[in-house]
PDB file of N, CA and C in Angstrom:
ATOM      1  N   UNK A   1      60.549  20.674  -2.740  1.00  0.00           N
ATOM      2  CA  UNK A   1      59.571  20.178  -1.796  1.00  0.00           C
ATOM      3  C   UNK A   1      58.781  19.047  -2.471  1.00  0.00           C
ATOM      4  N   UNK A   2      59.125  18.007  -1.831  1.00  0.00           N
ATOM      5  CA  UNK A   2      57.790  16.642  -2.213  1.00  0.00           C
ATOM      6  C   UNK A   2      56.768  17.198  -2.412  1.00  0.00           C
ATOM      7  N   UNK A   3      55.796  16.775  -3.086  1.00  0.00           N
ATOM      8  CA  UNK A   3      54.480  17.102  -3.190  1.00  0.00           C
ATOM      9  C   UNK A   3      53.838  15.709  -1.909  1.00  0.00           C
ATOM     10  N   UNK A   4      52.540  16.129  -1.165  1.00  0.00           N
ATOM     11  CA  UNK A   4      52.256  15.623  -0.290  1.00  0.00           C
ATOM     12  C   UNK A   4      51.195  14.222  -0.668  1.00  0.00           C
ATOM     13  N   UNK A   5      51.052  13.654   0.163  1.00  0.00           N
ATOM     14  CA  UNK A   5      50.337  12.479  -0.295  1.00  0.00           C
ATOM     15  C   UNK A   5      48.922  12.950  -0.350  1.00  0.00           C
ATOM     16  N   UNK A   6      48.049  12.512  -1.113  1.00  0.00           N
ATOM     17  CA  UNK A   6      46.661  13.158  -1.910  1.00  0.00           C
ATOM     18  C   UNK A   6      45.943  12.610  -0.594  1.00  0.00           C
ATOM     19  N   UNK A   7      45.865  11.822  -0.121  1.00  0.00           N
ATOM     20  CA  UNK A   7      45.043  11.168   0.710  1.00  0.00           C
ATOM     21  C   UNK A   7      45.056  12.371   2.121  1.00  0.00           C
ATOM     22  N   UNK A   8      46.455  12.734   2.158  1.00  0.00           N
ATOM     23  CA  UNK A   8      47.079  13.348   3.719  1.00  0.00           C
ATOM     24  C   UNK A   8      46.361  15.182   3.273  1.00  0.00           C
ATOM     25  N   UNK A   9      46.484  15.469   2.054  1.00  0.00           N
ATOM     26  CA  UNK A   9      46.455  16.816   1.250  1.00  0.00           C
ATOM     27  C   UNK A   9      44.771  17.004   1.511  1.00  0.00           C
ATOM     28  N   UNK A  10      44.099  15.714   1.023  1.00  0.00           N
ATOM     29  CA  UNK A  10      42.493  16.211   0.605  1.00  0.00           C
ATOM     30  C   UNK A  10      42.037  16.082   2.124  1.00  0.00           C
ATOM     31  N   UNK A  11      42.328  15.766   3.511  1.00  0.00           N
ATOM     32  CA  UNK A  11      41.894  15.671   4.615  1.00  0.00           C
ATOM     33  C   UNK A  11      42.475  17.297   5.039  1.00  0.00           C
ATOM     34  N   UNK A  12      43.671  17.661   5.076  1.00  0.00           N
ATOM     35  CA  UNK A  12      44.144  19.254   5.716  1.00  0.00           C
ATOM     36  C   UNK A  12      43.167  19.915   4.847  1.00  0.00           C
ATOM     37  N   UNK A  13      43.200  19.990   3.890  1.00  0.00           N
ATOM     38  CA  UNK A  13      41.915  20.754   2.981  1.00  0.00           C
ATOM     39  C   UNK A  13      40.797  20.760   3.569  1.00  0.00           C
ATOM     40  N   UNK A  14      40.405  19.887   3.698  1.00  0.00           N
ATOM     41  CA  UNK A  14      38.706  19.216   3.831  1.00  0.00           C
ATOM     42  C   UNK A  14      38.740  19.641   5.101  1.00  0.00           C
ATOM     43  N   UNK A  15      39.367  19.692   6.131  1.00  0.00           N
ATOM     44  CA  UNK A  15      39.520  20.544   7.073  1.00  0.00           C
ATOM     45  C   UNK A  15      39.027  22.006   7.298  1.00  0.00           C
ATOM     46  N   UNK A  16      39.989  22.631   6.776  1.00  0.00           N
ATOM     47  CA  UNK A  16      40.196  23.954   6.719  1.00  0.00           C
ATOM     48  C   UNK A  16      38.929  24.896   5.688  1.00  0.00           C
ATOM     49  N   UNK A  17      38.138  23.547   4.919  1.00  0.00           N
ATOM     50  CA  UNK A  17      37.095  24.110   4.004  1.00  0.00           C
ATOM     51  C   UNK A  17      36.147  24.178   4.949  1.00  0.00           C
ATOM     52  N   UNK A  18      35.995  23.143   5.999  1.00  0.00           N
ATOM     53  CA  UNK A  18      34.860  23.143   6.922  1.00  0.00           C
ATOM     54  C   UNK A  18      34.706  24.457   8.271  1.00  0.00           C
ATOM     55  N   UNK A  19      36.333  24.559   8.199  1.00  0.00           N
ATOM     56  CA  UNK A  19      36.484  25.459   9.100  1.00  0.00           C
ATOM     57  C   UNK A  19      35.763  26.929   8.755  1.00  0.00           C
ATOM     58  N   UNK A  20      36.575  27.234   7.896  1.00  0.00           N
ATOM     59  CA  UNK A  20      36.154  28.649   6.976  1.00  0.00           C
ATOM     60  C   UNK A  20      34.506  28.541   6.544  1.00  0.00           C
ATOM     61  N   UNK A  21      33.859  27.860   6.485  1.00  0.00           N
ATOM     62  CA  UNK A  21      32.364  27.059   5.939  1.00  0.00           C
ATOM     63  C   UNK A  21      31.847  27.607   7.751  1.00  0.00           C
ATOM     64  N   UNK A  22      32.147  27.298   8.752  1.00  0.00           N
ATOM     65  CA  UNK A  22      31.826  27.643   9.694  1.00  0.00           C
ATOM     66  C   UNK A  22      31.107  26.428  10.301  1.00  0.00           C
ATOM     67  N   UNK A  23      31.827  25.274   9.747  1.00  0.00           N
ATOM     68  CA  UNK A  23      30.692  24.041   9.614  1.00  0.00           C
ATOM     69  C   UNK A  23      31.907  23.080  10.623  1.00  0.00           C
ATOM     70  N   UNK A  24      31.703  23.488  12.373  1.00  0.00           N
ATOM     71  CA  UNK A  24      32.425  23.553  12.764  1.00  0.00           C
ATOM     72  C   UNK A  24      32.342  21.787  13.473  1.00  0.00           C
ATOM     73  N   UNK A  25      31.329  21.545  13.541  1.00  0.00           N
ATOM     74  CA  UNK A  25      30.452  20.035  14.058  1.00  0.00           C
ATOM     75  C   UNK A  25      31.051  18.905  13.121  1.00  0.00           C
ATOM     76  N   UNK A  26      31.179  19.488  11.884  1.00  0.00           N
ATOM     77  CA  UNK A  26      31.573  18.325  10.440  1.00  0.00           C
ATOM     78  C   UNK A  26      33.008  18.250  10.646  1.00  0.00           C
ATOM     79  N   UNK A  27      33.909  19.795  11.089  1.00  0.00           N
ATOM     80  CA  UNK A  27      35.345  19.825  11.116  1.00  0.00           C
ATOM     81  C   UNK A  27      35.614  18.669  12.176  1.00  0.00           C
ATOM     82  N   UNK A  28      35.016  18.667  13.596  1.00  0.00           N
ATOM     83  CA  UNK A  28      35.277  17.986  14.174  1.00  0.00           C
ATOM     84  C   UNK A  28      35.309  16.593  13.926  1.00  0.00           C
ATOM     85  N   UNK A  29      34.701  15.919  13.123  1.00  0.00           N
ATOM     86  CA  UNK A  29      34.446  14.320  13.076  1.00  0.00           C
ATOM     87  C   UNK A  29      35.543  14.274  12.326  1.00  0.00           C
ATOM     88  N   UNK A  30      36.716  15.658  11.904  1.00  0.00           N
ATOM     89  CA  UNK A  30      38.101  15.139  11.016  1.00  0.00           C
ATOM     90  C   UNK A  30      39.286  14.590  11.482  1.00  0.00           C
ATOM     91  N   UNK A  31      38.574  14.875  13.348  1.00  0.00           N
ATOM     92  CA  UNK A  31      39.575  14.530  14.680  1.00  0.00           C
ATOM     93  C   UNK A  31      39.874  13.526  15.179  1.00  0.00           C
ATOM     94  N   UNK A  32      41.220  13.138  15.300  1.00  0.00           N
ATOM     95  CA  UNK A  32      41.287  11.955  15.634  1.00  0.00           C
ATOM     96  C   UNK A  32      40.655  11.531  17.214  1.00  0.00           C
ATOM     97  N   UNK A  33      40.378  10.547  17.509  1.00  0.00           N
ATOM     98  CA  UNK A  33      39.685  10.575  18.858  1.00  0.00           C
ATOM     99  C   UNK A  33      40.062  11.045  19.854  1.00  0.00           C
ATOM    100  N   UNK A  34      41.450  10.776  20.069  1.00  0.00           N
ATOM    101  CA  UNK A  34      41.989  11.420  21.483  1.00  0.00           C
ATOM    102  C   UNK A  34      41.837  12.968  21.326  1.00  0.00           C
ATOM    103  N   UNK A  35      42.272  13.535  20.125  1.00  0.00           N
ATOM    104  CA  UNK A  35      41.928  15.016  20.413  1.00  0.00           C
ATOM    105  C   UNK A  35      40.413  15.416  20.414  1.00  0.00           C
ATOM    106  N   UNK A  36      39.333  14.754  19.649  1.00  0.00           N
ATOM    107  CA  UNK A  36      37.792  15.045  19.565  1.00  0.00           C
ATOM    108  C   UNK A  36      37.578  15.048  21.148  1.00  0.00           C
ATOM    109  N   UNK A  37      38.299  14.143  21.487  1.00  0.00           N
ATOM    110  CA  UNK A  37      37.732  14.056  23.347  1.00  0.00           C
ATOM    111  C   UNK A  37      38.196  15.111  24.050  1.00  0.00           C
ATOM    112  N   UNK A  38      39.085  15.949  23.673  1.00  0.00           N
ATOM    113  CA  UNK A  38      39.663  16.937  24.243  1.00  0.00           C
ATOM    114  C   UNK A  38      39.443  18.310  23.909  1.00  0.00           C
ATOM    115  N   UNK A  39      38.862  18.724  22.398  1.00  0.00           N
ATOM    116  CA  UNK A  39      38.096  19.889  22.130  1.00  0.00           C
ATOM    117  C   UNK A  39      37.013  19.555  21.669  1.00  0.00           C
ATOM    118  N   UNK A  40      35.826  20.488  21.891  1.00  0.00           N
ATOM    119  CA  UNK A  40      34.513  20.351  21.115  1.00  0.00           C
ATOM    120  C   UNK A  40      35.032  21.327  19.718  1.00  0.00           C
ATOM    121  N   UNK A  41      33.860  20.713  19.234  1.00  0.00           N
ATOM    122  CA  UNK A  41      33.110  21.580  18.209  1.00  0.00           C
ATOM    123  C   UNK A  41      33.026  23.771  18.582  1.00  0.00           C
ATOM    124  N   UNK A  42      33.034  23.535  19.664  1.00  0.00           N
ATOM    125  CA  UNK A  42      32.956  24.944  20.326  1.00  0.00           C
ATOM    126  C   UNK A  42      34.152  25.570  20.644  1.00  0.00           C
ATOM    127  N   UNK A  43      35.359  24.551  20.647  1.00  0.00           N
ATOM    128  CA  UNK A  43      36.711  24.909  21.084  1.00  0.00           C
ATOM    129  C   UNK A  43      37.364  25.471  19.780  1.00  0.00           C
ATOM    130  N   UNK A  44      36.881  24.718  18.615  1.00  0.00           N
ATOM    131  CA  UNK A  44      37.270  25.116  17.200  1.00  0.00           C
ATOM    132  C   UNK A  44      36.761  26.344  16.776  1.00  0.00           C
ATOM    133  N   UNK A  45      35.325  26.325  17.152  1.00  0.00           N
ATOM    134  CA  UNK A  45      34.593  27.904  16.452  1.00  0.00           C
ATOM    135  C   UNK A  45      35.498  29.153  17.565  1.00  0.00           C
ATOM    136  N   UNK A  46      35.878  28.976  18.559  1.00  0.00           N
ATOM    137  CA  UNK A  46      36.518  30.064  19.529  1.00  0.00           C
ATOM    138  C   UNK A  46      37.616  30.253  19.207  1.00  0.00           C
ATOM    139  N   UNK A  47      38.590  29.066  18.539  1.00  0.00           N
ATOM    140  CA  UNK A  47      40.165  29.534  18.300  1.00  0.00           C
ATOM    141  C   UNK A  47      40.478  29.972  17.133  1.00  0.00           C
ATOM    142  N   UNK A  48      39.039  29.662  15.696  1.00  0.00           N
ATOM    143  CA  UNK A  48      38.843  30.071  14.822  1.00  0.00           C
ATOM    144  C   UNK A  48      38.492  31.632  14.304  1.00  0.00           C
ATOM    145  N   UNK A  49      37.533  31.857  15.261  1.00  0.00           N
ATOM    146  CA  UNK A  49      36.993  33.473  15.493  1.00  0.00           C
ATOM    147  C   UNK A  49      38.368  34.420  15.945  1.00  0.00           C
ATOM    148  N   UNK A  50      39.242  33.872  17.182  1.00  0.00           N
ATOM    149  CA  UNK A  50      40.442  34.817  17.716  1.00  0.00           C
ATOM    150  C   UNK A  50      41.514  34.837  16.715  1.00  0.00           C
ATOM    151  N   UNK A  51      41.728  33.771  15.890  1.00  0.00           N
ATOM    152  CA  UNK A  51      42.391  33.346  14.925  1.00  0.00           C
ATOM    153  C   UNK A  51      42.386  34.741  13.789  1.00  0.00           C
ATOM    154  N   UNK A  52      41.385  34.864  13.385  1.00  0.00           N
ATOM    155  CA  UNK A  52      41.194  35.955  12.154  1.00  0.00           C
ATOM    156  C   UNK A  52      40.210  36.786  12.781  1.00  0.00           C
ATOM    157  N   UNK A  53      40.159  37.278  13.954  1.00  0.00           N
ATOM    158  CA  UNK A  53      39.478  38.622  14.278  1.00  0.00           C
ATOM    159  C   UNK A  53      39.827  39.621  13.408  1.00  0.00           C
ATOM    160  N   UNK A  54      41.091  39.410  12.850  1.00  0.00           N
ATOM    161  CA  UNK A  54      41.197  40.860  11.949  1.00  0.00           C
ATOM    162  C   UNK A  54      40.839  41.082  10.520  1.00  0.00           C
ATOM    163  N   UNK A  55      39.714  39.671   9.920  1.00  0.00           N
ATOM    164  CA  UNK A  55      39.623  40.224   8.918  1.00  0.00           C
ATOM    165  C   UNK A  55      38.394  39.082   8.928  1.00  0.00           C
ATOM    166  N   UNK A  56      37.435  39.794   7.841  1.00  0.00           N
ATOM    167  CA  UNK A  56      36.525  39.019   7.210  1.00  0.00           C
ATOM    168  C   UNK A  56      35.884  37.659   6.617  1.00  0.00           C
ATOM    169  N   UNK A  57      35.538  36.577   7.424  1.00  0.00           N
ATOM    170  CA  UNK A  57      35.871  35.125   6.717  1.00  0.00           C
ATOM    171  C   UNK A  57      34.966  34.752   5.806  1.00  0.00           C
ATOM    172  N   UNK A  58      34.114  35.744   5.441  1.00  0.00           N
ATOM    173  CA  UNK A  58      33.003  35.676   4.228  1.00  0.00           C
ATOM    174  C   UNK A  58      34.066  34.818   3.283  1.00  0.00           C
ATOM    175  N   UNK A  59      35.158  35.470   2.210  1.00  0.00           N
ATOM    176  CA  UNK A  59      35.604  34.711   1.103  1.00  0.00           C
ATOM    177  C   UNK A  59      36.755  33.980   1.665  1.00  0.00           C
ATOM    178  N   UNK A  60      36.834  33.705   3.106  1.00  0.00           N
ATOM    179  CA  UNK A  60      38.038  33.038   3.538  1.00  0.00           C
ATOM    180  C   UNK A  60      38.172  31.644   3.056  1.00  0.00           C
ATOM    181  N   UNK A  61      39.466  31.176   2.697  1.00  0.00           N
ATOM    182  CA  UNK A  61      39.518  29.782   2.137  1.00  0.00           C
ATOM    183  C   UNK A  61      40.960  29.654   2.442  1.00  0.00           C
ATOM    184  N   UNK A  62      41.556  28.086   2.583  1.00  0.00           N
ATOM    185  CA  UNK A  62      42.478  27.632   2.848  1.00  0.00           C
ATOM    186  C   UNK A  62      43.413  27.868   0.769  1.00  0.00           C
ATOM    187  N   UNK A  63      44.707  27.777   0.944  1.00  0.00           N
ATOM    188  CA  UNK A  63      45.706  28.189   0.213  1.00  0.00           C
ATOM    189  C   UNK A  63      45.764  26.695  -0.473  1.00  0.00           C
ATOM    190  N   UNK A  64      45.199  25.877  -1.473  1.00  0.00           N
ATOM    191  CA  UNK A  64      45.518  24.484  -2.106  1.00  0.00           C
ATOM    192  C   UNK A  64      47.243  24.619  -2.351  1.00  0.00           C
ATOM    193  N   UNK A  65      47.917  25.371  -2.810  1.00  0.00           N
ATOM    194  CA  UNK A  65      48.835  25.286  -3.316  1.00  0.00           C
ATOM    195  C   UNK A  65      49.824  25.431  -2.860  1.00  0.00           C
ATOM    196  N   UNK A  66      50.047  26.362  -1.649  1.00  0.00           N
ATOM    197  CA  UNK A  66      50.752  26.546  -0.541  1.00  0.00           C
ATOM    198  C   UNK A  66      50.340  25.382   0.449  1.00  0.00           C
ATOM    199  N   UNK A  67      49.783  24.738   0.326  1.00  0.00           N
ATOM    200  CA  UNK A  67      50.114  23.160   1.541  1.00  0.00           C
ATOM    201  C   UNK A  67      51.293  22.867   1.694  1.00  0.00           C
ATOM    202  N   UNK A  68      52.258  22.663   3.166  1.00  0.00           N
ATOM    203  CA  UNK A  68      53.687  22.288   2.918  1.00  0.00           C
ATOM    204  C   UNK A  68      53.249  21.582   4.077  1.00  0.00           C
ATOM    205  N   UNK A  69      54.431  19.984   4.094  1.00  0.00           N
ATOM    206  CA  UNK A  69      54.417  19.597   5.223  1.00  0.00           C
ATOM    207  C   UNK A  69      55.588  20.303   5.940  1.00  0.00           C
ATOM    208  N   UNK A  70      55.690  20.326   7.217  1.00  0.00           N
ATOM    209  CA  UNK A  70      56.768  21.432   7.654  1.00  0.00           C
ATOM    210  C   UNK A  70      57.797  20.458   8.604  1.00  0.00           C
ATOM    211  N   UNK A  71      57.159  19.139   9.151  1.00  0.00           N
ATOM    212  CA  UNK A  71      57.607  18.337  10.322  1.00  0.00           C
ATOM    213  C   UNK A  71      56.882  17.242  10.205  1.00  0.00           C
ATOM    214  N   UNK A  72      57.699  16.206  11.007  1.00  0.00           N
ATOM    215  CA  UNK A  72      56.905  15.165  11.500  1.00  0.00           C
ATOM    216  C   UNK A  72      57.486  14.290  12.750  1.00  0.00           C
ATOM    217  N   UNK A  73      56.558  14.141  13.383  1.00  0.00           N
ATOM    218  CA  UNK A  73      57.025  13.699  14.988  1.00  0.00           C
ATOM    219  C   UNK A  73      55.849  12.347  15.783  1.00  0.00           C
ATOM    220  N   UNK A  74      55.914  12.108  16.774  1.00  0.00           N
ATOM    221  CA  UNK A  74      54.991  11.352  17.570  1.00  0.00           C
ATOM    222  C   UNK A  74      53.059  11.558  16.947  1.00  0.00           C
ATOM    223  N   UNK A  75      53.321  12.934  17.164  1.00  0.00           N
ATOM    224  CA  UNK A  75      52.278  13.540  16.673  1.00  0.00           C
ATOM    225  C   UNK A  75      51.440  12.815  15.111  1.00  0.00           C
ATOM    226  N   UNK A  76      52.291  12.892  14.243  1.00  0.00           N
ATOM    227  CA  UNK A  76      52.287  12.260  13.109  1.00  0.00           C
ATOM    228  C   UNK A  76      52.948  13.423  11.960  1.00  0.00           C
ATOM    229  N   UNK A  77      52.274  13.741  10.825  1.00  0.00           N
ATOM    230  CA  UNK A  77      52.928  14.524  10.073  1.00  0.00           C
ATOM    231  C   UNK A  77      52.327  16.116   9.729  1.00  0.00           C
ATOM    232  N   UNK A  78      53.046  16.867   9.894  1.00  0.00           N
ATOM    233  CA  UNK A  78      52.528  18.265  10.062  1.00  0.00           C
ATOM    234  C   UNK A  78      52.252  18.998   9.149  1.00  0.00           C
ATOM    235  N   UNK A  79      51.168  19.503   8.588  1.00  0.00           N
ATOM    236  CA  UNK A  79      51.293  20.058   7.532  1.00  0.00           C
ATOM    237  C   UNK A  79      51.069  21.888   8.065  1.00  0.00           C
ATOM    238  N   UNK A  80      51.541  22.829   7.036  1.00  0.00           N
ATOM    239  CA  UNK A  80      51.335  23.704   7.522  1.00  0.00           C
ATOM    240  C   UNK A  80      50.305  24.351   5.801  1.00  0.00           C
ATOM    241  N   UNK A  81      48.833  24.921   6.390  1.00  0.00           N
ATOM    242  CA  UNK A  81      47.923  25.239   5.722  1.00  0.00           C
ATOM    243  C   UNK A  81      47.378  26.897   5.682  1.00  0.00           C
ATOM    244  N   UNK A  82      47.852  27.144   4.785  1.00  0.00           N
ATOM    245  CA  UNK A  82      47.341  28.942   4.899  1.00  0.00           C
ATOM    246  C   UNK A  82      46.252  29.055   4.796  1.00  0.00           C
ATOM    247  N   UNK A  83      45.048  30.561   5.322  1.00  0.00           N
ATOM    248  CA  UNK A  83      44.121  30.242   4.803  1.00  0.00           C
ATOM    249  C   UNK A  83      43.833  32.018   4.436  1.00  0.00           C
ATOM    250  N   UNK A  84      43.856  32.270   3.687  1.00  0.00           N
ATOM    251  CA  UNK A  84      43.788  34.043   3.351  1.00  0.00           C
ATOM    252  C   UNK A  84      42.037  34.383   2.917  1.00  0.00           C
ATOM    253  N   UNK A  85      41.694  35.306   3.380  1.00  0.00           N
ATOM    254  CA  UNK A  85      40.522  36.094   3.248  1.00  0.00           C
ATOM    255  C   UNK A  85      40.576  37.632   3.262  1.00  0.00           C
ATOM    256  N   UNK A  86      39.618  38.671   2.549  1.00  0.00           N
ATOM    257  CA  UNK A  86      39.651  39.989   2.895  1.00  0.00           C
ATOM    258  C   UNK A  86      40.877  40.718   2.988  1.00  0.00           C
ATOM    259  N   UNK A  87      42.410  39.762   2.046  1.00  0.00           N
ATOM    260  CA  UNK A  87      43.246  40.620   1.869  1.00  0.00           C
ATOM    261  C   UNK A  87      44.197  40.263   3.235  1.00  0.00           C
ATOM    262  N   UNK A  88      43.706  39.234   3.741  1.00  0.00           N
ATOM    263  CA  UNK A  88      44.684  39.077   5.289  1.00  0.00           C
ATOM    264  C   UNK A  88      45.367  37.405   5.003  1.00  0.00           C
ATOM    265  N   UNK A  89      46.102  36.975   5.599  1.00  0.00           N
ATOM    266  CA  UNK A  89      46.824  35.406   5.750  1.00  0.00           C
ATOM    267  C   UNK A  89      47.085  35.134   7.331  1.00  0.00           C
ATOM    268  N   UNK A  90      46.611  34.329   7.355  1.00  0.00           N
ATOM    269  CA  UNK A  90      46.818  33.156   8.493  1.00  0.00           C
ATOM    270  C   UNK A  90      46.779  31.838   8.060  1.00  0.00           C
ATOM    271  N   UNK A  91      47.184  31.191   9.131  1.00  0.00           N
ATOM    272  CA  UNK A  91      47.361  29.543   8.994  1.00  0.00           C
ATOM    273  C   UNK A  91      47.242  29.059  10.143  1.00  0.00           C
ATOM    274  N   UNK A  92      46.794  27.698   9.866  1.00  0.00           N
ATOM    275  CA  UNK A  92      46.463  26.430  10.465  1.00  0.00           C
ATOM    276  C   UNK A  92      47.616  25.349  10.189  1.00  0.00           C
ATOM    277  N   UNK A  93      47.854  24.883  11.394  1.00  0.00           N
ATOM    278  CA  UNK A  93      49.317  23.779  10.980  1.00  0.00           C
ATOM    279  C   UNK A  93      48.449  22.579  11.789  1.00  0.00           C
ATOM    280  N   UNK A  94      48.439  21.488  11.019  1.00  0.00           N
ATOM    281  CA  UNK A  94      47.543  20.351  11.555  1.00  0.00           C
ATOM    282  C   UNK A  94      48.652  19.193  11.883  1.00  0.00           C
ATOM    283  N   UNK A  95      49.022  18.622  12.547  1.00  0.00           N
ATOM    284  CA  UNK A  95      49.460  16.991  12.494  1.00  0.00           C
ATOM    285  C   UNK A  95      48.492  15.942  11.966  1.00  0.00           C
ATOM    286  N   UNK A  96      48.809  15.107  11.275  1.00  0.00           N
ATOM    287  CA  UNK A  96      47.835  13.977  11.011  1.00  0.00           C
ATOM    288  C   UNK A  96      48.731  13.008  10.941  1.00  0.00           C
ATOM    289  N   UNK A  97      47.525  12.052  11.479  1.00  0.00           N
ATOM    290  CA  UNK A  97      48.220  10.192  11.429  1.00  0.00           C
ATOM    291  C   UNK A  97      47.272   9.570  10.802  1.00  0.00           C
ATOM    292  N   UNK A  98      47.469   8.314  10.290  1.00  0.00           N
ATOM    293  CA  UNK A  98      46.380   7.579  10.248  1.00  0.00           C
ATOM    294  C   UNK A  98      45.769   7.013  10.946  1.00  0.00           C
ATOM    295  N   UNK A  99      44.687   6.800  11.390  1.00  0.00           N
ATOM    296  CA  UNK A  99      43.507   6.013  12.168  1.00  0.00           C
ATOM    297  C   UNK A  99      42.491   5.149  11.409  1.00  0.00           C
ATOM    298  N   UNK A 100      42.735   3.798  11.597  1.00  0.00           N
ATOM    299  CA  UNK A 100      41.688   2.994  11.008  1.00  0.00           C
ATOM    300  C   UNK A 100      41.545   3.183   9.665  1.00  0.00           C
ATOM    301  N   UNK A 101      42.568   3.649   8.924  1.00  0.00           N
ATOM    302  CA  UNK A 101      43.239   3.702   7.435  1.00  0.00           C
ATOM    303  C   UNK A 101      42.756   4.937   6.990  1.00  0.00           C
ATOM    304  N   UNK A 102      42.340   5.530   7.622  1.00  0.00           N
ATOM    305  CA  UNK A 102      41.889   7.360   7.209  1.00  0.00           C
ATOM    306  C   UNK A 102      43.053   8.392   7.850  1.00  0.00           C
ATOM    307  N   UNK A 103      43.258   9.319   7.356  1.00  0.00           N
ATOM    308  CA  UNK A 103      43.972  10.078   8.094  1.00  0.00           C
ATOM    309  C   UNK A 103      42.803  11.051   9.110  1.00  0.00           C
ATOM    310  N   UNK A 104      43.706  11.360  10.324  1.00  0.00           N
ATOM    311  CA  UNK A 104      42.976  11.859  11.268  1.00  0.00           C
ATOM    312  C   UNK A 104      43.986  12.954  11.764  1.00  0.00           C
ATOM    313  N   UNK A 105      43.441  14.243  12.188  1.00  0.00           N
ATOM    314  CA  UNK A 105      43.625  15.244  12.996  1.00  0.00           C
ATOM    315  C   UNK A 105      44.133  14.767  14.348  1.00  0.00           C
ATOM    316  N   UNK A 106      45.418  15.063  14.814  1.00  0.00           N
ATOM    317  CA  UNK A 106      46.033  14.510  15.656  1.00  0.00           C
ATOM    318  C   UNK A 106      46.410  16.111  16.529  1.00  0.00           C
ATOM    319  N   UNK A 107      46.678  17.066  16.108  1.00  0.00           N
ATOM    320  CA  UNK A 107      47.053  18.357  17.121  1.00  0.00           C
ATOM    321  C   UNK A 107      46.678  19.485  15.930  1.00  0.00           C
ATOM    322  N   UNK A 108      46.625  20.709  16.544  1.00  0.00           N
ATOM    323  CA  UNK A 108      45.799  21.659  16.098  1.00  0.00           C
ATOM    324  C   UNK A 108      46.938  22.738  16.395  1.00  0.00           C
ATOM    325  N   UNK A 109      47.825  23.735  15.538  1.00  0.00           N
ATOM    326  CA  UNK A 109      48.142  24.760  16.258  1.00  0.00           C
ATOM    327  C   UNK A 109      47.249  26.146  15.068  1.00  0.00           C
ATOM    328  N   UNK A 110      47.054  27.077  15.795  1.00  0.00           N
ATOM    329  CA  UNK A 110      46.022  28.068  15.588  1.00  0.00           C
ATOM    330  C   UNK A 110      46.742  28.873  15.353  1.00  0.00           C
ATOM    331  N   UNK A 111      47.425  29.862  13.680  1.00  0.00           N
ATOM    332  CA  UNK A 111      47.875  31.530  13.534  1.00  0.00           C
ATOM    333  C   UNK A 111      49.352  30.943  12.815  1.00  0.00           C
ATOM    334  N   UNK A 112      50.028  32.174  11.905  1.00  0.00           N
ATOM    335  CA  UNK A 112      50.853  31.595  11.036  1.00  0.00           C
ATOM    336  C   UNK A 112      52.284  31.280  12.082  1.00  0.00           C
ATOM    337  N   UNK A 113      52.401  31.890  12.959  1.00  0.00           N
ATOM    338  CA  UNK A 113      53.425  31.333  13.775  1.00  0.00           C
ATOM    339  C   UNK A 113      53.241  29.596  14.490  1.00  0.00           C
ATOM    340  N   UNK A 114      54.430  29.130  13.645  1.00  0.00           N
ATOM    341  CA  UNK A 114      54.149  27.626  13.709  1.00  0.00           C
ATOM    342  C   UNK A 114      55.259  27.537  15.060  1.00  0.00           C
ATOM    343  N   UNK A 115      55.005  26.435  15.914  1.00  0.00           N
ATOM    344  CA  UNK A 115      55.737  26.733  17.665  1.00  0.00           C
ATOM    345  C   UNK A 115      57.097  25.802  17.190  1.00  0.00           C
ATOM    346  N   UNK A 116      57.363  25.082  15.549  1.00  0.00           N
ATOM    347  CA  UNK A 116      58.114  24.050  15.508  1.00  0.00           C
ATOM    348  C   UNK A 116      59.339  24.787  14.756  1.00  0.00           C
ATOM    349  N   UNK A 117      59.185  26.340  14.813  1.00  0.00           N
ATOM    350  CA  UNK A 117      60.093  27.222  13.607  1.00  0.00           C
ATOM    351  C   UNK A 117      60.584  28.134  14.846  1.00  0.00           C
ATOM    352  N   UNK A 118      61.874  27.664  14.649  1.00  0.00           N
ATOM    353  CA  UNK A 118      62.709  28.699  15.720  1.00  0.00           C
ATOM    354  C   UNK A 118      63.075  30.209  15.468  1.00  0.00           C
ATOM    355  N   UNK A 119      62.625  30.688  16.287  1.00  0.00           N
ATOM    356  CA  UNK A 119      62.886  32.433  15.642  1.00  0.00           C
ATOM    357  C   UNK A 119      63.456  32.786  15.899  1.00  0.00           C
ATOM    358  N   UNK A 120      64.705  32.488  16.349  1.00  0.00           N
ATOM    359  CA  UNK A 120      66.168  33.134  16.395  1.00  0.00           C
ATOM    360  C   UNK A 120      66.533  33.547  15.215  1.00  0.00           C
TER     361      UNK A 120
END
């Protein structure tokens, strides 16, 4: 597996730190515009909470080392981001593109079942 580009790596991070941080207003400005216009800040804290209802997000934190990109499409490039707390694992799989030379949050899928991994 490539190792991912630092620029594409420290934004899925910086993400997923804000998420777990509960610092859900800051996660959002990581969005690229078309999606910021399409979820709030409130859409993130709700899919976040159903996300890990089953466990504790006090020491929850995203996986640095387990970052994989998994795909890449229209969307832009997908990374898939674990985030384990209280003895439990889930993940966050983000697309990002660049916008205005930053990378930006382009689609959001929520729980370790990624919709781009066929389960046959």
């Amino acid at each position: 597996m490539e190792p991912l580009e630092e620029a594409l790596r420290t934004t899925a991070l910086e993400f997923g730190a804000r998420i777990v941080a509960r610092e859900f207003e800051s996660a959002h400005q990581l969005l690229a515009p078309q999606l910021a216009a399409d979820i709030s800040p409130g859409d993130l804290e709700h899919e976040f909470d159903e996300m890990i209802v089953h466990f504790d997000t006090e020491d929850a934190a995203p996986v640095p080392d387990a970052l994989q990109q998994v795909d890449e499409d229209d969307f832009g490039q997908w990374i898939y981001m674990p985030i384990e707390g209280d003895g439990e694992l889930e993940a966050i799989t983000l697309a990002l593109q660049k916008v205005d030379g930053h990378y930006r949050i382009t689609d959001i899928e929520w729980g370790k079942q990624w919709k781009g991994v066929d389960s046959n």
